[in-house]
Protein backbone atom coordinates (compact mmCIF):
# COMPACT_ATOMS: atom_id res chain seq x y z
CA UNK A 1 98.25 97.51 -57.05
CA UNK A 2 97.38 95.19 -53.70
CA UNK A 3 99.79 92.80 -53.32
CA UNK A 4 98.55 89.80 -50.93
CA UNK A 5 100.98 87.20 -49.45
CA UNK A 6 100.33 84.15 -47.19
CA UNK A 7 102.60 81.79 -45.93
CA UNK A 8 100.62 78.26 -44.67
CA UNK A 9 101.77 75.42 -42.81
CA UNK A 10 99.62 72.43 -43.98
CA UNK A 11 99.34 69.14 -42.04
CA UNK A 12 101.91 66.75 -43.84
CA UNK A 13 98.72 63.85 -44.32
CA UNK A 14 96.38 67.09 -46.44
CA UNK A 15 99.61 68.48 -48.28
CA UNK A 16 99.40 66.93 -51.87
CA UNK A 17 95.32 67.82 -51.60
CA UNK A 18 95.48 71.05 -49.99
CA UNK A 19 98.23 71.67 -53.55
CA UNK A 20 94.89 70.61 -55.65
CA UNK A 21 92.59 72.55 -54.14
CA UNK A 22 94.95 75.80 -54.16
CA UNK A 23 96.06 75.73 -57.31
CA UNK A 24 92.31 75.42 -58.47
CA UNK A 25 91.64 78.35 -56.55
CA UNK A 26 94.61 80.47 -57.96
CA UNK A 27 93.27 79.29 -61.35
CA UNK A 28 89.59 80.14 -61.52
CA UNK A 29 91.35 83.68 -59.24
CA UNK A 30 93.63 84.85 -62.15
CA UNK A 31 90.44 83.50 -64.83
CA UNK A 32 87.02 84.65 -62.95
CA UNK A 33 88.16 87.75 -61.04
CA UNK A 34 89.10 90.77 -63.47
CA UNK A 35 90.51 93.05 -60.70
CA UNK A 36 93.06 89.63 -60.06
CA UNK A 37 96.07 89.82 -62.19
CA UNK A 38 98.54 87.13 -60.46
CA UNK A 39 98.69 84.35 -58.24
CA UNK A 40 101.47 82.44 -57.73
CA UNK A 41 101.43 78.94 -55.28
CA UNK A 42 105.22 78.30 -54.28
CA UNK A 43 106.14 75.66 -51.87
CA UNK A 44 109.31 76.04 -49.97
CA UNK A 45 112.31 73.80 -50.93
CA UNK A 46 113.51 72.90 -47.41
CA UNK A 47 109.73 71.64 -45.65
CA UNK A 48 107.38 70.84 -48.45
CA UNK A 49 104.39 71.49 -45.82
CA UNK A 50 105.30 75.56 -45.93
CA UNK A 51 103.21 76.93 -48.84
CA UNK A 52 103.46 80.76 -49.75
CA UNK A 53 101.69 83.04 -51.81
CA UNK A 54 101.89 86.03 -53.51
CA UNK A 55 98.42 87.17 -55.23
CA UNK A 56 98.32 90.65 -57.16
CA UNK A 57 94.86 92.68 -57.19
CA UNK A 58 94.16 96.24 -58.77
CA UNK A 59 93.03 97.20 -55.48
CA UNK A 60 91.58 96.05 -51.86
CA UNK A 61 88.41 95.85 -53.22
CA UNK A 62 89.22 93.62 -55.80
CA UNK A 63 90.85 91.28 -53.26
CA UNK A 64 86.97 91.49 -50.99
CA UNK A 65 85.88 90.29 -54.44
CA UNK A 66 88.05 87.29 -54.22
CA UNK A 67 87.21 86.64 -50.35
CA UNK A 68 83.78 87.07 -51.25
CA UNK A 69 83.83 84.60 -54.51
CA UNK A 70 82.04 81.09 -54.73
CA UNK A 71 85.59 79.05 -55.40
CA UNK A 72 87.68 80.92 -52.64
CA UNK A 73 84.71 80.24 -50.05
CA UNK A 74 84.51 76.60 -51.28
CA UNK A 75 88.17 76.19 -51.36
CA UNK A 76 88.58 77.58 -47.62
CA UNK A 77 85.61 75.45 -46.62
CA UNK A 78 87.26 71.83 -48.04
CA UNK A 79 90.79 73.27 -46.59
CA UNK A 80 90.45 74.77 -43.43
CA UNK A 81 90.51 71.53 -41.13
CA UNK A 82 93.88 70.90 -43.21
CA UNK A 83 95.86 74.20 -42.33
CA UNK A 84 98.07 74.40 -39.27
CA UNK A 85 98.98 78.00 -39.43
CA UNK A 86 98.21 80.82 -41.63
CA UNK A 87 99.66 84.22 -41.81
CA UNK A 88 98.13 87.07 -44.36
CA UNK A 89 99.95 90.44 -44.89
CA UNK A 90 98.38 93.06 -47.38
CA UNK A 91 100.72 95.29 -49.41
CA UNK A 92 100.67 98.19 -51.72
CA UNK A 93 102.76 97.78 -54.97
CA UNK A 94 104.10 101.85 -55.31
């Protein structure tokens, strides 16, 4: 399995749409994509701008499937402005 985390920092004015948009994107993810079997939004307790998550593919291909689909490169489109920092890390689930 690929495991995928990101940790964002979101401008505090975007926050409550940049949640929207996300968790429409880790929705249609886990629905449209069958190589994408989790995707979890969590928002830490202590700064409610920090949003992490932790996305579970069969493999890396799966996840270029995902980079490559119609709502992740609509959702990065509407969001990007919105993001202060970004951090990916890719994993492998043994």
């Amino acid at each position: 399995m690929h495991i995928v985390i990101v940790h964002f920092h979101v401008a505090p004015a975007h926050r409550d749409a940049f949640l929207r948009e996300m968790k429409a994107n880790a929705a249609n993810s886990v629905e449209l994509e069958t190589g994408c079997h989790q995707f979890d939004v969590c928002v830490a307790p202590d700064d409610p701008c920090h949003v992490f998550l932790y996305e579970v593919y069969d493999d890396s291909a799966a996840f270029d499937v995902h980079l490559a689909s119609a709502h992740f490169q609509s959702f990065n489109a509407v969001t990007n402005a919105w993001v202060t920092s970004k951090c990916v890390k890719e994993f492998i689930r043994y």
